[in-house]
N, C-alpha and C. Protein backbone atom coordinates (compact mmCIF):
# COMPACT_ATOMS: atom_id res chain seq x y z
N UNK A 1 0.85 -1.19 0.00
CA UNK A 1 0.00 0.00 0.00
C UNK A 1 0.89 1.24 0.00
N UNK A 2 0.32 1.86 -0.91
CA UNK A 2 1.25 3.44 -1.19
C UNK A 2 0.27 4.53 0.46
N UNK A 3 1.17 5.54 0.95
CA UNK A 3 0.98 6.56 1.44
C UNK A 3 1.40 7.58 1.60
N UNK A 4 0.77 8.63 1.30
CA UNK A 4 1.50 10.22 1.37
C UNK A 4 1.01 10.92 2.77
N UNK A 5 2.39 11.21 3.35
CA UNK A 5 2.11 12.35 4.53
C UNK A 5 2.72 13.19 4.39
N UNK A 6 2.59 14.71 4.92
CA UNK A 6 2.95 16.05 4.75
C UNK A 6 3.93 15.81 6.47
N UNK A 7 5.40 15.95 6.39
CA UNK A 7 5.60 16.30 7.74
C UNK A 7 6.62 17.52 7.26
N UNK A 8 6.84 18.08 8.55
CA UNK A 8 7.25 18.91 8.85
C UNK A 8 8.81 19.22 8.44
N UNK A 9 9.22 20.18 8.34
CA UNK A 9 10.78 20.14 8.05
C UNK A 9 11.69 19.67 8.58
N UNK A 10 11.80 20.42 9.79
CA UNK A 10 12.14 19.69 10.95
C UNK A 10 12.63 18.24 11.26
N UNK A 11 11.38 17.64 10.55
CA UNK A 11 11.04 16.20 11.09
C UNK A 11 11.64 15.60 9.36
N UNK A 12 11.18 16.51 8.70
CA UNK A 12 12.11 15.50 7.14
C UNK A 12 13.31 15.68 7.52
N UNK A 13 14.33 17.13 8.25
CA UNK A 13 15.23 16.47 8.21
C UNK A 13 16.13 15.61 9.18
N UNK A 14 15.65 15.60 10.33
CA UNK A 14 15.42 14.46 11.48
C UNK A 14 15.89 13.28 10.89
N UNK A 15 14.70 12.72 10.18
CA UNK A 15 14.13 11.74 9.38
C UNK A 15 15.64 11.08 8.54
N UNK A 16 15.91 12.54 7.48
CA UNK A 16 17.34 12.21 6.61
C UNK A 16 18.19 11.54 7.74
N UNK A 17 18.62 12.73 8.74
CA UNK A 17 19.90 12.59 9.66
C UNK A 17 19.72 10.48 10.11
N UNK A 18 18.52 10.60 10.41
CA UNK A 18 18.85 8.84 11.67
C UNK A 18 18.99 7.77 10.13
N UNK A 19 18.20 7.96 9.21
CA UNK A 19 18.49 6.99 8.22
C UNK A 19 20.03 7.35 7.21
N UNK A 20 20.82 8.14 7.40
CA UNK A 20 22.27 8.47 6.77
C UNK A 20 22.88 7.16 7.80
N UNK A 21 22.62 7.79 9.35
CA UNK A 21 23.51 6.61 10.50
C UNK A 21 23.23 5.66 10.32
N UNK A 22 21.99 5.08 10.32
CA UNK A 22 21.62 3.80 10.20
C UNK A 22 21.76 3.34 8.84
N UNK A 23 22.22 3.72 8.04
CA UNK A 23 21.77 2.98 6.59
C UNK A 23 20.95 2.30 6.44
N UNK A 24 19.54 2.98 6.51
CA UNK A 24 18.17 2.44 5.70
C UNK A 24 17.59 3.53 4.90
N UNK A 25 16.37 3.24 4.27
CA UNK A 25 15.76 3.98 3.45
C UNK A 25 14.54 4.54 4.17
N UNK A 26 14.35 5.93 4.22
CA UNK A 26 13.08 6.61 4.71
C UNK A 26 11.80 6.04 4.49
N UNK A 27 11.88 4.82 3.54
CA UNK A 27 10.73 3.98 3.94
C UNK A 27 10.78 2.49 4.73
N UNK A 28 11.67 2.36 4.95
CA UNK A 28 12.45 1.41 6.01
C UNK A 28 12.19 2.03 7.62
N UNK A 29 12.29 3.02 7.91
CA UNK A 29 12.50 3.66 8.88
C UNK A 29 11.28 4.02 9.71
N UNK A 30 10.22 4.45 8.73
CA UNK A 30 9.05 4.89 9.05
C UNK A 30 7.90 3.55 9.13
N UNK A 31 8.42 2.76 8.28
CA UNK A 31 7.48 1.46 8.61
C UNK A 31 7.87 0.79 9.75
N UNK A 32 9.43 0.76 10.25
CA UNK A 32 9.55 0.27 11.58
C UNK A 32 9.03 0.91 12.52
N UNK A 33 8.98 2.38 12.77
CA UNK A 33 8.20 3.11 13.54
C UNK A 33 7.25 3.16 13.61
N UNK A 34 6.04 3.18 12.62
CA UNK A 34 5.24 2.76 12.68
C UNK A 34 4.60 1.17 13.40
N UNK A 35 4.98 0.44 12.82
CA UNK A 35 5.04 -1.26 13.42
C UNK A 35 5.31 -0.86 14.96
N UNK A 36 6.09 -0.20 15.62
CA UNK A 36 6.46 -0.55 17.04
C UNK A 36 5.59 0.18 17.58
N UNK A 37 5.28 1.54 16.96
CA UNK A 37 3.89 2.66 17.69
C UNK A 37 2.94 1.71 17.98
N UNK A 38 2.30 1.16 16.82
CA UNK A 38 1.06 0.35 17.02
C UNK A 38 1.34 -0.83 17.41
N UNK A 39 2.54 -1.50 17.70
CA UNK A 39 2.40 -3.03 19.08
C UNK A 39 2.54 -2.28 20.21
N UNK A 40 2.50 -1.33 20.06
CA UNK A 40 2.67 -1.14 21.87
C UNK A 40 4.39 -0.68 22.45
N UNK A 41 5.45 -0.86 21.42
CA UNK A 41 6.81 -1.27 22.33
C UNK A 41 6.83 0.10 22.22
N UNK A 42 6.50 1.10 22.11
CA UNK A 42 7.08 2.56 22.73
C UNK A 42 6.44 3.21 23.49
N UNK A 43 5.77 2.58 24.63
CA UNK A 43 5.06 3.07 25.96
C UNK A 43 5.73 4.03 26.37
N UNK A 44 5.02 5.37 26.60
CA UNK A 44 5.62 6.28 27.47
C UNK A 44 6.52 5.77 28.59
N UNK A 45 7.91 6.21 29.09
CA UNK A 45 8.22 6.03 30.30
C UNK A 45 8.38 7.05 31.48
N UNK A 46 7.97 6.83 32.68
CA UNK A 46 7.20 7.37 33.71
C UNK A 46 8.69 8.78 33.91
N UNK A 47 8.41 9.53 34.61
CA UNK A 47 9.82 10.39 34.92
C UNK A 47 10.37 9.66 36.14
N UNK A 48 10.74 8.44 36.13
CA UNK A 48 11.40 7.45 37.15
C UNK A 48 12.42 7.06 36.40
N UNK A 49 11.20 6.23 35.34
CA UNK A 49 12.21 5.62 34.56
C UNK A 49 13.28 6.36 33.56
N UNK A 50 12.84 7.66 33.40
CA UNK A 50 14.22 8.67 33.12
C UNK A 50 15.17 8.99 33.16
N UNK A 51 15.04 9.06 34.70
CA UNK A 51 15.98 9.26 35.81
C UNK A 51 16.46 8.36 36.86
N UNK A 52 16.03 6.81 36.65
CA UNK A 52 16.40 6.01 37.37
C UNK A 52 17.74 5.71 37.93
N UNK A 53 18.51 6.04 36.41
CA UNK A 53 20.03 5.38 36.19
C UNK A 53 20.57 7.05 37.07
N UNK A 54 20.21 7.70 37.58
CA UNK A 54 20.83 8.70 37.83
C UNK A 54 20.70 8.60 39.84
N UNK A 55 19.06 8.52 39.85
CA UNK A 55 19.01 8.45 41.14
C UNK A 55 19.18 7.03 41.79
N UNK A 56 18.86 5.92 41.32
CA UNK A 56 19.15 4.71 41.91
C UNK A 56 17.74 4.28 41.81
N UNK A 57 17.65 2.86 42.89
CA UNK A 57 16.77 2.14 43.29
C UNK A 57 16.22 2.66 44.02
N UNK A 58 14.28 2.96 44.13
CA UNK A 58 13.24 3.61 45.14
C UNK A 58 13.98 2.91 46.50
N UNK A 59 13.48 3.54 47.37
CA UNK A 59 13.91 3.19 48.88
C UNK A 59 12.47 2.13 49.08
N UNK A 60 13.25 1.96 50.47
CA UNK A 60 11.95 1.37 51.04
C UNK A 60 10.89 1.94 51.14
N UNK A 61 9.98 1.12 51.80
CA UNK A 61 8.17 2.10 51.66
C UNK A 61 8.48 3.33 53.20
N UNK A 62 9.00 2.89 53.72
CA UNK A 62 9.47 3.69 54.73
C UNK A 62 9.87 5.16 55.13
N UNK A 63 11.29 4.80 54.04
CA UNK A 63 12.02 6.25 53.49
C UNK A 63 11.26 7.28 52.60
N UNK A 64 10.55 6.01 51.86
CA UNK A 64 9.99 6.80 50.81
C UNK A 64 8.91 7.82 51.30
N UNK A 65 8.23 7.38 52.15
CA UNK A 65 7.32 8.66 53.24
C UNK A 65 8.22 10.37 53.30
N UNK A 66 9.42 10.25 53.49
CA UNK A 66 10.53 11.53 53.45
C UNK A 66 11.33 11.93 52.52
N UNK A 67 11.17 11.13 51.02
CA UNK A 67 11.84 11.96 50.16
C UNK A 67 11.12 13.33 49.84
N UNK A 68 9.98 13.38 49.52
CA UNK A 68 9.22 14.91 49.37
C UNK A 68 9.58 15.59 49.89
N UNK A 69 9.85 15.36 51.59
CA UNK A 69 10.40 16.79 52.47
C UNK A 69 11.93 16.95 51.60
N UNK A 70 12.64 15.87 51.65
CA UNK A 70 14.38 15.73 51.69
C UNK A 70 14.73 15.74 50.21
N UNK A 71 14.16 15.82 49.70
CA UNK A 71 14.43 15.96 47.97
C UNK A 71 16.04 16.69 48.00
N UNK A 72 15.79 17.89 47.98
CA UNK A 72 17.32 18.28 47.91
C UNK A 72 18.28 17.70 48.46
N UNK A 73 17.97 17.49 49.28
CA UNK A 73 19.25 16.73 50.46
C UNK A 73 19.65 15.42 50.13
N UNK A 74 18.51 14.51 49.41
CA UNK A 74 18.88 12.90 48.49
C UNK A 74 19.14 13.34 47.79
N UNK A 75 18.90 14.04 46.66
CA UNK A 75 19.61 14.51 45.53
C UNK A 75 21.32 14.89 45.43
N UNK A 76 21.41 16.03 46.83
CA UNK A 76 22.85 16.12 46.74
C UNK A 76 23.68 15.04 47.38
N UNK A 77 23.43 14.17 48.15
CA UNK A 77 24.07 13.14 48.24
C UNK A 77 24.74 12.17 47.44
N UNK A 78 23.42 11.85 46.74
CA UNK A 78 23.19 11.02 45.29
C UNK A 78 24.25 11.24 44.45
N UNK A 79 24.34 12.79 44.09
CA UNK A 79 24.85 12.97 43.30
C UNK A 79 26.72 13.10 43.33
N UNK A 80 27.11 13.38 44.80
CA UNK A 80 28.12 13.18 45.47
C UNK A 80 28.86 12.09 45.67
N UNK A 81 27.96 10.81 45.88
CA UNK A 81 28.55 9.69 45.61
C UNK A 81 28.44 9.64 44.33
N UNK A 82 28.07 9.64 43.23
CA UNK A 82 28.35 9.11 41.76
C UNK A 82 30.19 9.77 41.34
N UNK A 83 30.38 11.15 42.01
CA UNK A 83 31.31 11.73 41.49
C UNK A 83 32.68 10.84 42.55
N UNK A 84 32.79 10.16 43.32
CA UNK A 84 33.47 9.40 44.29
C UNK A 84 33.92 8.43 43.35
């Protein structure tokens, strides 16, 4: 099946740039994207999973009651040990 879409400039040249790296064809590219939109495999991920690799593993159910107050204060820790 043939299809025509109007996108954006921007996004055509987006589009050029990832299929030059990858060596495929802009209709290679867009049918895989497509295919994975509609199974499902590109579920939003939560702002946890963002930032997971940065802040670590949730605490216990415990701690977790005091990160809201202590935010800054886990944060600069956090981030103190990574630079160690």
């Amino acid at each position: 099946m043939t299809l025509s879409v109007r996108i954006p400039p921007r996004v055509e040249q987006e589009l050029a740039e990832y299929c030059a790296r990858n060596g495929v064809t802009k209709s290679e590219a867009v049918k895989d994207a497509l295919d994975q939109f509609l199974s499902g495999k590109t579920a939003a991920k939560t702002p946890y999973d963002l930032l997971k690799d940065l802040i670590g593993p949730l605490p216990d159910e415990r701690a977790s009651q005091d990160i809201a107050r202590n935010t800054k204060r886990l944060l600069r820790e956090r981030f103190r040990a990574k630079g160690k």
